[in-house]
Protein backbone atom coordinates (compact mmCIF):
# COMPACT_ATOMS: atom_id res chain seq x y z
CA UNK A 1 -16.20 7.60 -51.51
CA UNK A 2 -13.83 5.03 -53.18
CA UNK A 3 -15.71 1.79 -54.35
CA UNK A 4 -13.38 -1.27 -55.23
CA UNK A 5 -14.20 -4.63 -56.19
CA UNK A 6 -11.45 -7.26 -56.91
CA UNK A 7 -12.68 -10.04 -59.62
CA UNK A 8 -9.92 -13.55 -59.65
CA UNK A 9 -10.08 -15.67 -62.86
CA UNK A 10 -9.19 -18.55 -60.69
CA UNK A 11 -8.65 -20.70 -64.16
CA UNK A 12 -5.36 -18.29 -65.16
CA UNK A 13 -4.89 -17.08 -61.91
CA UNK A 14 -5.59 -13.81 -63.00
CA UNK A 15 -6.48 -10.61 -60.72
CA UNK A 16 -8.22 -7.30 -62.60
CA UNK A 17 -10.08 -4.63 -60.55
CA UNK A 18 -12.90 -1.88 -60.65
CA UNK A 19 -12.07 1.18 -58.96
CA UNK A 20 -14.93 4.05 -58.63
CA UNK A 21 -15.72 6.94 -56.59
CA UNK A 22 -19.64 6.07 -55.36
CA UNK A 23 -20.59 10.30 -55.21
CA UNK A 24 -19.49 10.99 -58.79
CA UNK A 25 -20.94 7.45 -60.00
CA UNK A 26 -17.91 6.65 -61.81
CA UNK A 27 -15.27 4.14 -62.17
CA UNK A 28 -12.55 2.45 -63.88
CA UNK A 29 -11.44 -0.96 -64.94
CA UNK A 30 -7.73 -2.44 -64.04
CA UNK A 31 -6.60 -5.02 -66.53
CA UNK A 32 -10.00 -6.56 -67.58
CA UNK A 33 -10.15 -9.89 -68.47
CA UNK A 34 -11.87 -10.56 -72.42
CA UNK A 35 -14.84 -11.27 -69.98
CA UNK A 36 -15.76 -7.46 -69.55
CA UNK A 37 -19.47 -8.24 -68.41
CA UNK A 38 -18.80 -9.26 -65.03
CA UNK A 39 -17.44 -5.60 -64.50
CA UNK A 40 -20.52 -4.05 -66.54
CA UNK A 41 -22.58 -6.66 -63.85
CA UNK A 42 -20.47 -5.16 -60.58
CA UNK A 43 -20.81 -1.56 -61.79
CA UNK A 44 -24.89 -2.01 -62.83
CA UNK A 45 -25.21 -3.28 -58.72
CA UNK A 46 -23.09 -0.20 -57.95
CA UNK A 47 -24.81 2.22 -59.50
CA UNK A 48 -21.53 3.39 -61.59
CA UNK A 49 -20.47 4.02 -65.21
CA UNK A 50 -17.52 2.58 -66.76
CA UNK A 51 -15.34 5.69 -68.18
CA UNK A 52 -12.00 4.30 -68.67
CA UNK A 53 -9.89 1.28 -69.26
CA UNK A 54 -6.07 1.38 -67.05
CA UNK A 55 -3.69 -1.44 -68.39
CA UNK A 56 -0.64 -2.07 -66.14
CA UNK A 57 0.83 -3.37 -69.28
CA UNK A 58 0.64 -5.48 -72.14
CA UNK A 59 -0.45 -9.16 -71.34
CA UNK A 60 1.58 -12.30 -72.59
CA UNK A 61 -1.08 -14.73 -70.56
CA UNK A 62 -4.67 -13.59 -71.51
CA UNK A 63 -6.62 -11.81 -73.92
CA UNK A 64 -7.59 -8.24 -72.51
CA UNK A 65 -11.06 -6.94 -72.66
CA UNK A 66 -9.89 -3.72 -73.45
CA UNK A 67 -10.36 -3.71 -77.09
CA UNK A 68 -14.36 -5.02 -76.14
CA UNK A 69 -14.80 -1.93 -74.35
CA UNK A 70 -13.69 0.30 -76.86
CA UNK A 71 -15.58 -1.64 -79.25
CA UNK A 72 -18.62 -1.88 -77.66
CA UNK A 73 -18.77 1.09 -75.20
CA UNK A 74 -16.43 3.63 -76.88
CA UNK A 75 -14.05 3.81 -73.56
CA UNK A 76 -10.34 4.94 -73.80
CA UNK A 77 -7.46 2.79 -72.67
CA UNK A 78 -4.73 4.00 -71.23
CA UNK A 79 -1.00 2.31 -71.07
CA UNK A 80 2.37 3.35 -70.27
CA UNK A 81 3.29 5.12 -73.87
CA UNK A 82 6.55 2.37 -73.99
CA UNK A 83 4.14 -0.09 -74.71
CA UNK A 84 3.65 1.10 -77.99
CA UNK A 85 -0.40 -0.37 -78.69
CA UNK A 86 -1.37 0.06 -82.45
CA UNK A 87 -4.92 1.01 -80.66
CA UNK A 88 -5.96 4.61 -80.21
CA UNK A 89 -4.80 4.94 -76.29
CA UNK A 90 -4.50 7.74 -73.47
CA UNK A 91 -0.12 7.63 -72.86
CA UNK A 92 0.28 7.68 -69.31
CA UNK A 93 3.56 7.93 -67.63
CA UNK A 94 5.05 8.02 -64.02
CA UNK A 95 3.60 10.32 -61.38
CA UNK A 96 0.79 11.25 -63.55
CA UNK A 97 -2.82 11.27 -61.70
CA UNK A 98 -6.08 9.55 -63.22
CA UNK A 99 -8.96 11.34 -61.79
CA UNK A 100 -12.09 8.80 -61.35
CA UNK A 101 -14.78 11.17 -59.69
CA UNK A 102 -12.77 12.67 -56.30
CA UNK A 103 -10.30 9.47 -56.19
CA UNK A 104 -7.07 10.13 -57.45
CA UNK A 105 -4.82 6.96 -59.22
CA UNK A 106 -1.09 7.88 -59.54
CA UNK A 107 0.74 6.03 -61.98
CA UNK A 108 4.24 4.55 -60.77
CA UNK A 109 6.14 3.37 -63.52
CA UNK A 110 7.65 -0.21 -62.55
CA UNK A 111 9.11 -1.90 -65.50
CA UNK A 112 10.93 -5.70 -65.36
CA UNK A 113 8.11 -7.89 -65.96
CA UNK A 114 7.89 -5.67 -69.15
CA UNK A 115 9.52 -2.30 -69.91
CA UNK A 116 6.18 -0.48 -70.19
CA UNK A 117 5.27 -2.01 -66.59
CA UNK A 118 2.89 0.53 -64.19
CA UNK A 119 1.41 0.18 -60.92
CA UNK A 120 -1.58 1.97 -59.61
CA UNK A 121 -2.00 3.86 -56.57
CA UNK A 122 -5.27 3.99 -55.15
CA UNK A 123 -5.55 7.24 -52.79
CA UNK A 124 -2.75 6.17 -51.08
CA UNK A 125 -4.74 3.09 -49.15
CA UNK A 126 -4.04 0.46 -51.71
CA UNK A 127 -1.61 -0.20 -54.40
CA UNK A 128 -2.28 -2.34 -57.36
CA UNK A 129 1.27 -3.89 -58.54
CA UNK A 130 -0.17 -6.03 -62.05
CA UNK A 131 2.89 -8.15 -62.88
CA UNK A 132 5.32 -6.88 -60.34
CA UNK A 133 4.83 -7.62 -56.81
CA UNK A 134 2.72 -10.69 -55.91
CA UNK A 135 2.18 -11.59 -52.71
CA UNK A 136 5.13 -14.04 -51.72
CA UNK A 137 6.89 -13.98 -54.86
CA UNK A 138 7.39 -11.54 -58.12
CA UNK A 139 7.13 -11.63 -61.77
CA UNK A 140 8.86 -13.19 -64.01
CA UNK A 141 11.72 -10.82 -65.92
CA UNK A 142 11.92 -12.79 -69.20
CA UNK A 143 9.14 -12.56 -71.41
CA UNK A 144 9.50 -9.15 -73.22
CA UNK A 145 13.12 -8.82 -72.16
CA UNK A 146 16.62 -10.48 -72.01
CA UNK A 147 16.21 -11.93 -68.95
CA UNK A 148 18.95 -10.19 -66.98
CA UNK A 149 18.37 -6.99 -67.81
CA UNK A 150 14.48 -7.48 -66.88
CA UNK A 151 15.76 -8.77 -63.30
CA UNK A 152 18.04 -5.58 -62.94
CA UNK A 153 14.84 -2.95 -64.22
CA UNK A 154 12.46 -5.38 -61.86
CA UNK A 155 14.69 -5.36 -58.39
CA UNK A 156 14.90 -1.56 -58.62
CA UNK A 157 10.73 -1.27 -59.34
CA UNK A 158 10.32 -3.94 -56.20
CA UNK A 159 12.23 -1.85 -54.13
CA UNK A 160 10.67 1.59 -55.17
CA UNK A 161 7.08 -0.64 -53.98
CA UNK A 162 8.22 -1.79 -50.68
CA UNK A 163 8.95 1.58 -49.93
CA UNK A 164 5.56 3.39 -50.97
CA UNK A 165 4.19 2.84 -47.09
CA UNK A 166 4.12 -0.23 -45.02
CA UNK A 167 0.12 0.10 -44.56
CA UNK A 168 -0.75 0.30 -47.72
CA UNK A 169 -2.59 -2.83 -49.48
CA UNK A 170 -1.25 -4.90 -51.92
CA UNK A 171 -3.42 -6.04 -54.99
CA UNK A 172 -1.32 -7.93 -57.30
CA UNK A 173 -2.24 -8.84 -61.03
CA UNK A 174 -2.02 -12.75 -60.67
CA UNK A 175 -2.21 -15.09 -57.57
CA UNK A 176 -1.44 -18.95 -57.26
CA UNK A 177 -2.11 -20.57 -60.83
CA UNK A 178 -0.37 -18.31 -63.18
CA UNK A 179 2.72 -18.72 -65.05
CA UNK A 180 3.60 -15.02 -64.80
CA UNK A 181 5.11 -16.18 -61.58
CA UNK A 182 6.95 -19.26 -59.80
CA UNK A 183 5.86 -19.19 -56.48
CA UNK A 184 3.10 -16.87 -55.20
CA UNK A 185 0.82 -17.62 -53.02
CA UNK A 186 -3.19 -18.35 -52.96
CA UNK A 187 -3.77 -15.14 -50.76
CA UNK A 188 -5.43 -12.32 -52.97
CA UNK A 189 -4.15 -9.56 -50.62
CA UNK A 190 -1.49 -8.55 -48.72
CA UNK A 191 0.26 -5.33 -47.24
CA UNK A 192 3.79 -3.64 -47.84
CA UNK A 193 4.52 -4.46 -44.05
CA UNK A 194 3.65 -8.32 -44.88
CA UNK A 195 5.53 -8.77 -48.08
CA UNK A 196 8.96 -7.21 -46.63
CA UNK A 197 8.81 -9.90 -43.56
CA UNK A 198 7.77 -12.79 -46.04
CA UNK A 199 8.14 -12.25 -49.66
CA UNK A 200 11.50 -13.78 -50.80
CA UNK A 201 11.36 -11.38 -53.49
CA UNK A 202 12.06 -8.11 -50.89
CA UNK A 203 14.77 -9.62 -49.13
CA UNK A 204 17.51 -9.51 -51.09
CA UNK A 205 19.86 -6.49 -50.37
CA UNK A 206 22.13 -6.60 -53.37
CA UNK A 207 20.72 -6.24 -57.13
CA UNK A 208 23.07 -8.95 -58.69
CA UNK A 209 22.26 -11.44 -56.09
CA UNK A 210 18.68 -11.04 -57.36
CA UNK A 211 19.27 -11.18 -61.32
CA UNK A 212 20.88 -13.86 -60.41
CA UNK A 213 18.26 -15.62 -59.05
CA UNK A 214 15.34 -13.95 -61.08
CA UNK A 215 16.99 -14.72 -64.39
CA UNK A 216 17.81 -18.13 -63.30
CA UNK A 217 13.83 -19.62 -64.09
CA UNK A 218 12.20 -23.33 -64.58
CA UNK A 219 8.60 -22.22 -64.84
CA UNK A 220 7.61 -22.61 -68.48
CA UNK A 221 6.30 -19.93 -70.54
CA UNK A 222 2.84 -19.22 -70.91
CA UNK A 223 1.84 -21.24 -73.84
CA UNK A 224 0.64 -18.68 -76.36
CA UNK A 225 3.08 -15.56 -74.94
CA UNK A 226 4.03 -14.37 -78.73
CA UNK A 227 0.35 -14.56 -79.85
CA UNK A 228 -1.77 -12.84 -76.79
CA UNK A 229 0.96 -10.29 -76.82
CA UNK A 230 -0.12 -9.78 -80.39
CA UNK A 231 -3.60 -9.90 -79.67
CA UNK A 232 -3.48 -7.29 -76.75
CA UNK A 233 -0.96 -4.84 -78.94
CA UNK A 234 -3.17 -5.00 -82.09
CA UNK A 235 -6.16 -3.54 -83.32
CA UNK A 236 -9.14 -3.84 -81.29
CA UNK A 237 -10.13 -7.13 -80.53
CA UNK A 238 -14.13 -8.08 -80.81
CA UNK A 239 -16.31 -10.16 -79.14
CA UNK A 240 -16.84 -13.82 -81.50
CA UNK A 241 -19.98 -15.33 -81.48
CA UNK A 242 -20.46 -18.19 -79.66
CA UNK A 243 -19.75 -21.63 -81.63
CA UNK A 244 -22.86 -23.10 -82.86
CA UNK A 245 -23.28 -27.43 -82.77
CA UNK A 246 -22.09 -28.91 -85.90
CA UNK A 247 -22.77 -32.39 -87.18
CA UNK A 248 -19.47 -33.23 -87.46
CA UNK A 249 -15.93 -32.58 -87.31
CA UNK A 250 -14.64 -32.39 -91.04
CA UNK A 251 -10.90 -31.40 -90.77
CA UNK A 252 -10.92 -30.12 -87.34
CA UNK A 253 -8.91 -31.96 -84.65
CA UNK A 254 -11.53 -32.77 -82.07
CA UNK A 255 -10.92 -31.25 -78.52
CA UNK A 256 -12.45 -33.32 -76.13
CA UNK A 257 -13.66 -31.21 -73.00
CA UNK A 258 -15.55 -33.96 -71.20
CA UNK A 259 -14.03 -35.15 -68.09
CA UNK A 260 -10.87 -37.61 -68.62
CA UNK A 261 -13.51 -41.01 -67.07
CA UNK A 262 -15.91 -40.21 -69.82
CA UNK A 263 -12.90 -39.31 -72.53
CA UNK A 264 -11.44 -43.03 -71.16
CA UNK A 265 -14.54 -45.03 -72.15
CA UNK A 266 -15.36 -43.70 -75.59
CA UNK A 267 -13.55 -40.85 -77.89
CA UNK A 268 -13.54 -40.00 -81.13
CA UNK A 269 -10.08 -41.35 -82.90
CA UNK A 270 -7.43 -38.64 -82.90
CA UNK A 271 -9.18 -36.28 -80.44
CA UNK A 272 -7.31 -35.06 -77.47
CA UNK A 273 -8.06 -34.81 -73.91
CA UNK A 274 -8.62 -31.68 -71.82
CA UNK A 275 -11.11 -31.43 -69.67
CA UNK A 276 -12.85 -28.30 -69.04
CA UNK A 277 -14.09 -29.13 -65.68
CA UNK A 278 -10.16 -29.29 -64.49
CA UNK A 279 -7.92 -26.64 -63.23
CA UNK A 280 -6.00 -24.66 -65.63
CA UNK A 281 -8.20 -25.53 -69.04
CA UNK A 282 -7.29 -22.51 -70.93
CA UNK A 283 -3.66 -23.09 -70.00
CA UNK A 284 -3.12 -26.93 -70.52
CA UNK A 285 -5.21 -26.41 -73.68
CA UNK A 286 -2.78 -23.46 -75.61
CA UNK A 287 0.24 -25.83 -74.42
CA UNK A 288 -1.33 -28.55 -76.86
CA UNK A 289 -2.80 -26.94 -79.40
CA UNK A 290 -0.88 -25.58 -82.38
CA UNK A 291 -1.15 -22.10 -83.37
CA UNK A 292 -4.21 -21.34 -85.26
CA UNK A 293 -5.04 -24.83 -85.62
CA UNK A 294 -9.24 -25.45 -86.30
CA UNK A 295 -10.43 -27.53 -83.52
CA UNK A 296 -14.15 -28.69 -82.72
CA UNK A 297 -15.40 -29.08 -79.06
CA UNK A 298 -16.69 -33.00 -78.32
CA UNK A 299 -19.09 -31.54 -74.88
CA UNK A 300 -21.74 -33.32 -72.44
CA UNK A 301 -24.08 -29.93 -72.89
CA UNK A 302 -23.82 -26.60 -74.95
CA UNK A 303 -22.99 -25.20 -71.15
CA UNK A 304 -19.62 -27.17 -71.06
CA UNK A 305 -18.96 -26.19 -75.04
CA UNK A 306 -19.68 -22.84 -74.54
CA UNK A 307 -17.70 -22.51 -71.01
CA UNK A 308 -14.56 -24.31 -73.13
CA UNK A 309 -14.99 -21.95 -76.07
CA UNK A 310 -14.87 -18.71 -73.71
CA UNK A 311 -11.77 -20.64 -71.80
CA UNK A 312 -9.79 -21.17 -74.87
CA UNK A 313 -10.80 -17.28 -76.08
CA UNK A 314 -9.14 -16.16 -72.87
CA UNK A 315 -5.57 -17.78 -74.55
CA UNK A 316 -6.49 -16.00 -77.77
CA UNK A 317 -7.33 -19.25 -79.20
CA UNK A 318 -10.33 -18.15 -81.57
CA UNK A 319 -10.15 -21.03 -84.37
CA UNK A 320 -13.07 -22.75 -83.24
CA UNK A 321 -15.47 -24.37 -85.67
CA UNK A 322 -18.62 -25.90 -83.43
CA UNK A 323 -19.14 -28.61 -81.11
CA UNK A 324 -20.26 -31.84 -80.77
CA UNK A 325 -22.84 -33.41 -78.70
CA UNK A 326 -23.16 -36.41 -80.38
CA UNK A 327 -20.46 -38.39 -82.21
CA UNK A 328 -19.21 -41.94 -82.38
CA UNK A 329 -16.78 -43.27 -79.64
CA UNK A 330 -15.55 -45.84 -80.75
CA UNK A 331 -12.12 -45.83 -79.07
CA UNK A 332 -11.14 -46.41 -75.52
CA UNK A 333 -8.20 -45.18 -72.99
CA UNK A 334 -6.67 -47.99 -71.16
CA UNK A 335 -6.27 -46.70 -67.40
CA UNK A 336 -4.05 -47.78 -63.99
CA UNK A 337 -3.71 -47.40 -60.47
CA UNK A 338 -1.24 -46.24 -58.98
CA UNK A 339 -0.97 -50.09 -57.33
CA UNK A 340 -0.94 -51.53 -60.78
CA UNK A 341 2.34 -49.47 -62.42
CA UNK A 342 4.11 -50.46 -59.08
CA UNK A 343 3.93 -54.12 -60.54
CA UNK A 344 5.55 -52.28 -63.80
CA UNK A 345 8.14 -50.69 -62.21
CA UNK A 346 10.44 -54.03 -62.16
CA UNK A 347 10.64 -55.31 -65.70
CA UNK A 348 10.79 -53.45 -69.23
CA UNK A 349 8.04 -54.39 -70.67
CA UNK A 350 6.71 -50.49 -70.85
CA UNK A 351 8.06 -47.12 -70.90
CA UNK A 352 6.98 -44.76 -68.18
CA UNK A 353 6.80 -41.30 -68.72
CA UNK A 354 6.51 -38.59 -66.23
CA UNK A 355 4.89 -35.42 -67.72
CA UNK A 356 5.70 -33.55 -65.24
CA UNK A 357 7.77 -30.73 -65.22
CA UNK A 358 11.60 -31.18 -64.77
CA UNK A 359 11.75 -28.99 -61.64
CA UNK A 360 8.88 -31.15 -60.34
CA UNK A 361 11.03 -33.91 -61.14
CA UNK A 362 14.01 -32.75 -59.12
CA UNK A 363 12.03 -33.76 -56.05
CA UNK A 364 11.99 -36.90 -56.95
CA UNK A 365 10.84 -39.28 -59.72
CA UNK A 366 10.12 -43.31 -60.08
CA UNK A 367 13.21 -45.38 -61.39
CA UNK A 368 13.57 -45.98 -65.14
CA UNK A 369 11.07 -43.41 -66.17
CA UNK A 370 11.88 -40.63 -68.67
CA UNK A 371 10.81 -37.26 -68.37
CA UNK A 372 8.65 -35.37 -71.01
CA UNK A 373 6.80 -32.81 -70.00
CA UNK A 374 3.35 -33.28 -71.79
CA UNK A 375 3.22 -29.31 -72.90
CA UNK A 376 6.45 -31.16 -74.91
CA UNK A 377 4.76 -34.58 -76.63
CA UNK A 378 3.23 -33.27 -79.97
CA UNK A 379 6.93 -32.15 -80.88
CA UNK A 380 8.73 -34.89 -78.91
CA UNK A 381 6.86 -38.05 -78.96
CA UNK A 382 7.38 -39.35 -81.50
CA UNK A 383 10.90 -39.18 -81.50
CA UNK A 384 11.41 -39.70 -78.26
CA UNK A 385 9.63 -43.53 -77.80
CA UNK A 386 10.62 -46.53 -78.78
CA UNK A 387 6.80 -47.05 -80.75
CA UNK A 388 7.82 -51.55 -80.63
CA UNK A 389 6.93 -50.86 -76.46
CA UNK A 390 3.78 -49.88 -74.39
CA UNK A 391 3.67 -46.44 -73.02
CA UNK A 392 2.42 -45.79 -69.06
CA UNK A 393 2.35 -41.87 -68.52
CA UNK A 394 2.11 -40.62 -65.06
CA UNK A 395 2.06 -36.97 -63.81
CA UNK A 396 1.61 -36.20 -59.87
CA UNK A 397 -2.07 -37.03 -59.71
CA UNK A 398 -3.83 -38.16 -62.95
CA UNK A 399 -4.96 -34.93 -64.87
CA UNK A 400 -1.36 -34.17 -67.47
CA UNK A 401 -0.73 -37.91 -67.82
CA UNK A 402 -4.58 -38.13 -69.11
CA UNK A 403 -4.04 -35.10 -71.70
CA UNK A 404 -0.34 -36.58 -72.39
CA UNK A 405 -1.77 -40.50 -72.89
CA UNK A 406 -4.77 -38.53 -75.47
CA UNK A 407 -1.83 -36.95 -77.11
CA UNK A 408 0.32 -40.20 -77.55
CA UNK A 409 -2.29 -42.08 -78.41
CA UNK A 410 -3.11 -39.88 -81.15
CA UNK A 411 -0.03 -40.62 -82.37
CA UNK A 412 -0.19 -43.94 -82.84
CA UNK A 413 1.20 -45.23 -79.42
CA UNK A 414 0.14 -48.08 -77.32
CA UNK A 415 -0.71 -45.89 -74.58
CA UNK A 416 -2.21 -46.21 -70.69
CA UNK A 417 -2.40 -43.56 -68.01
CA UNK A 418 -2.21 -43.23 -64.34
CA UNK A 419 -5.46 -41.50 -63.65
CA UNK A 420 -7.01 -41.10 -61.29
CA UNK A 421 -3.34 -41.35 -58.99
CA UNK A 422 0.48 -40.24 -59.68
CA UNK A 423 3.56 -40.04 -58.25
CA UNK A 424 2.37 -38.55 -55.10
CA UNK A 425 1.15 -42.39 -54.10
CA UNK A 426 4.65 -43.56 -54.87
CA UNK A 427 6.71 -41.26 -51.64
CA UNK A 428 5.05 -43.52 -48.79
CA UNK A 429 8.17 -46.24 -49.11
CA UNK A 430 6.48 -48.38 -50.51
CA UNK A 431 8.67 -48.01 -53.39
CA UNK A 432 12.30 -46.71 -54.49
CA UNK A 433 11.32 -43.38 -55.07
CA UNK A 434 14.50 -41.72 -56.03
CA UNK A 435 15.53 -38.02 -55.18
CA UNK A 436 17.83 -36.24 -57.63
CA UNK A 437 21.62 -36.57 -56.53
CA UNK A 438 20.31 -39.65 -54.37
């Protein structure tokens, strides 16, 4: 009997599966996350062993946990042979079946979001797209590709989907909260029949029309696409041990993981601001960090260092030298309101910058602020501010223009944020809240 668990990484937005047959007591693992022991958890409870690893593809967002099971538990992966791993791997290629127990997986080749791009289907009830099909949207065409000609191979792998069988379920690699994507929803599910009525994606009827569109995208990249991609082609990846507490900091820059109200009172000069507890850590934190720069954790516990460490690992961010519990703070973030910058907004005594991201800007944005997204302030800062003026950063509600005003202050700037509040208190009239083209 087929046994199927779905598991979300709700931090990346990230979907990976189990699939087993319960009479044979096996199963296998769909895109694991560097996590692997919530699987080895799921299958303990389910009385099934763990033979294989299945990779849709090669990841640019997250670390894989394939190279951990290989490592640890001597399982094959298999990939689409395009991919190319440098790993020992099982080739698999369109049409072929992967027997787990008495369920059959058939492998339909689907490339666009990369050229080595499969889907699984699961005994013809339920179809697992990885970075194709999404519900309500589909992937992006441009990370292993010329754009273009990703859109072209990914229109002609949507449409091959949407005709597999209106019933069947749809079980896509990444839902709301991923970059692999611009707009797909929350849901974790769907069905063929619901995606052709409702997903943008299916309704196009001529393949240019859709490169056009698909190629045409505003959603940044994932922060550390070059490296992961790396990471998940390369040798087997293991396990680090967990980051021990250190006295303090030497060289490192110090990565503050605290909440922003804490970070606000006291810091330690030159660290930066990203709070674990908020959404996207792993993601806001490789958009800041430099590549293979040595950071240290600044934490409230060795739960919140730890639970930052195995974040940033997720981004194949591994340079991590110990954490902090105890440090002096002797700096301080000045924060306002959103009622106190509306005093601002008049004169010229400070810059305001919106960190937001220029298509979130298109829908409208406070007069006489600039625009720099705050993935963009360690190589733009600098440059871009007058450093004689006072620097107000405001995103749409509080938690970019905290990391951004940690980042610029850094720096050297005079710096205050709008946190807790953004730009989402400014579009009740109370202000000129201008619309591009208005």
């Amino acid at each position: 009997m087929l046994v199927f668990r779905q598991f979300v990484d709700d931090d990346l937005g990230c979907a990976s599966y189990l699939v087993g047959d319960s009479d044979a007591g096996t199963a296998v693992v769909v895109d694991p996350a560097f996590a692997i022991e919530q699987y080895l958890e799921a299958a303990s409870e389910l009385d099934l062993r763990i033979e294989r690893v299945l990779e849709t593809h090669t990841h640019a967002d997250h670390v894989s946990g394939h190279g951990r099971f290989a490592l640890e538990h001597g399982l094959p992966v298999a990939i689409h042979a395009i991919a190319e791993p440098e790993y020992p791997f099982e080739p698999l290629a369109d049409g072929d079946e992967v027997a787990v127990g008495s369920v059959r997986v058939t492998v339909v080749h689907t490339p666009g979001h990369r050229p080595e791009h499969c889907a699984f289907l699961v005994e013809e009830e339920l179809v697992l797209t990885g970075d194709s099909l999404f519900v309500g949207d589909a992937a992006r065409p441009d990370l292993a590709v010329e754009a273009r000609e990703g859109a072209e191979a990914l229109y002609h792998s949507l449409t091959r989907l949407a005709d597999l069988g209106e019933a069947l379920r749809v079980y896509p690699g990444h839902v709301a909260g991923s970059l692999c994507g611009g707009n797909m929803s929350s849901e974790r599910s769907s069905t063929i029949r619901q995606e052709r009525l409702a997903n943008p994606s299916l309704g196009f009827g001529d393949v240019q029309e859709f490169i056009q569109v698909s190629a045409s995208l505003t959603t940044p990249r994932p922060p550390t696409t070059e490296r992961v991609v790396a990471l998940n082609r390369g040798p087997w990846l293991a396990r680090p041990s967990d980051p021990a507490e250190v006295p303090a900091a030497g060289e490192a820059t110090v990565l503050d993981v605290r909440p922003f109200a804490d970070y606000a009172a006291g810091h330690v000069p030159g660290s930066i601001s990203v709070p674990v507890s908020g959404s996207s850590f792993a993601t806001k934190a490789g958009f800041v960090l430099l590549p293979d720069e040595r950071v240290v954790l600044l934490a409230r516990s060795p739960e919140e260092a730890l639970a930052a460490a195995h974040g940033l690992w997720k981004v194949g961010l591994f340079a991590i030298d110990g954490y902090l519990l105890h440090a002096e703070l002797p700096e301080s973030l000045p924060t306002l309101s959103a009622d106190e910058l509306r005093s601002l907004l008049d004169g010229d005594e400070v810059q305001i910058v919106d960190v937001r991201e220029a298509s979130e800007r298109d829908e409208g944005y406070l007069p006489g602020s600039r625009n720099i997204p705050y993935r963009l302030l360690r190589k733009l800062g600098a440059d871009a501010l007058e450093r004689s003026k006072p620097v107000v950063t405001v995103c749409e509600s509080g938690p970019r223009a905290a990391i951004a005003a940690s980042l610029l202050q850094r720096d050297g700037f005079d710096v205050r944020a709008v946190s807790p509040g953004g730009i989402a208190d400014f579009a009740d009239g109370t202000v000129s809240f201008r619309r591009c083209g208005s």
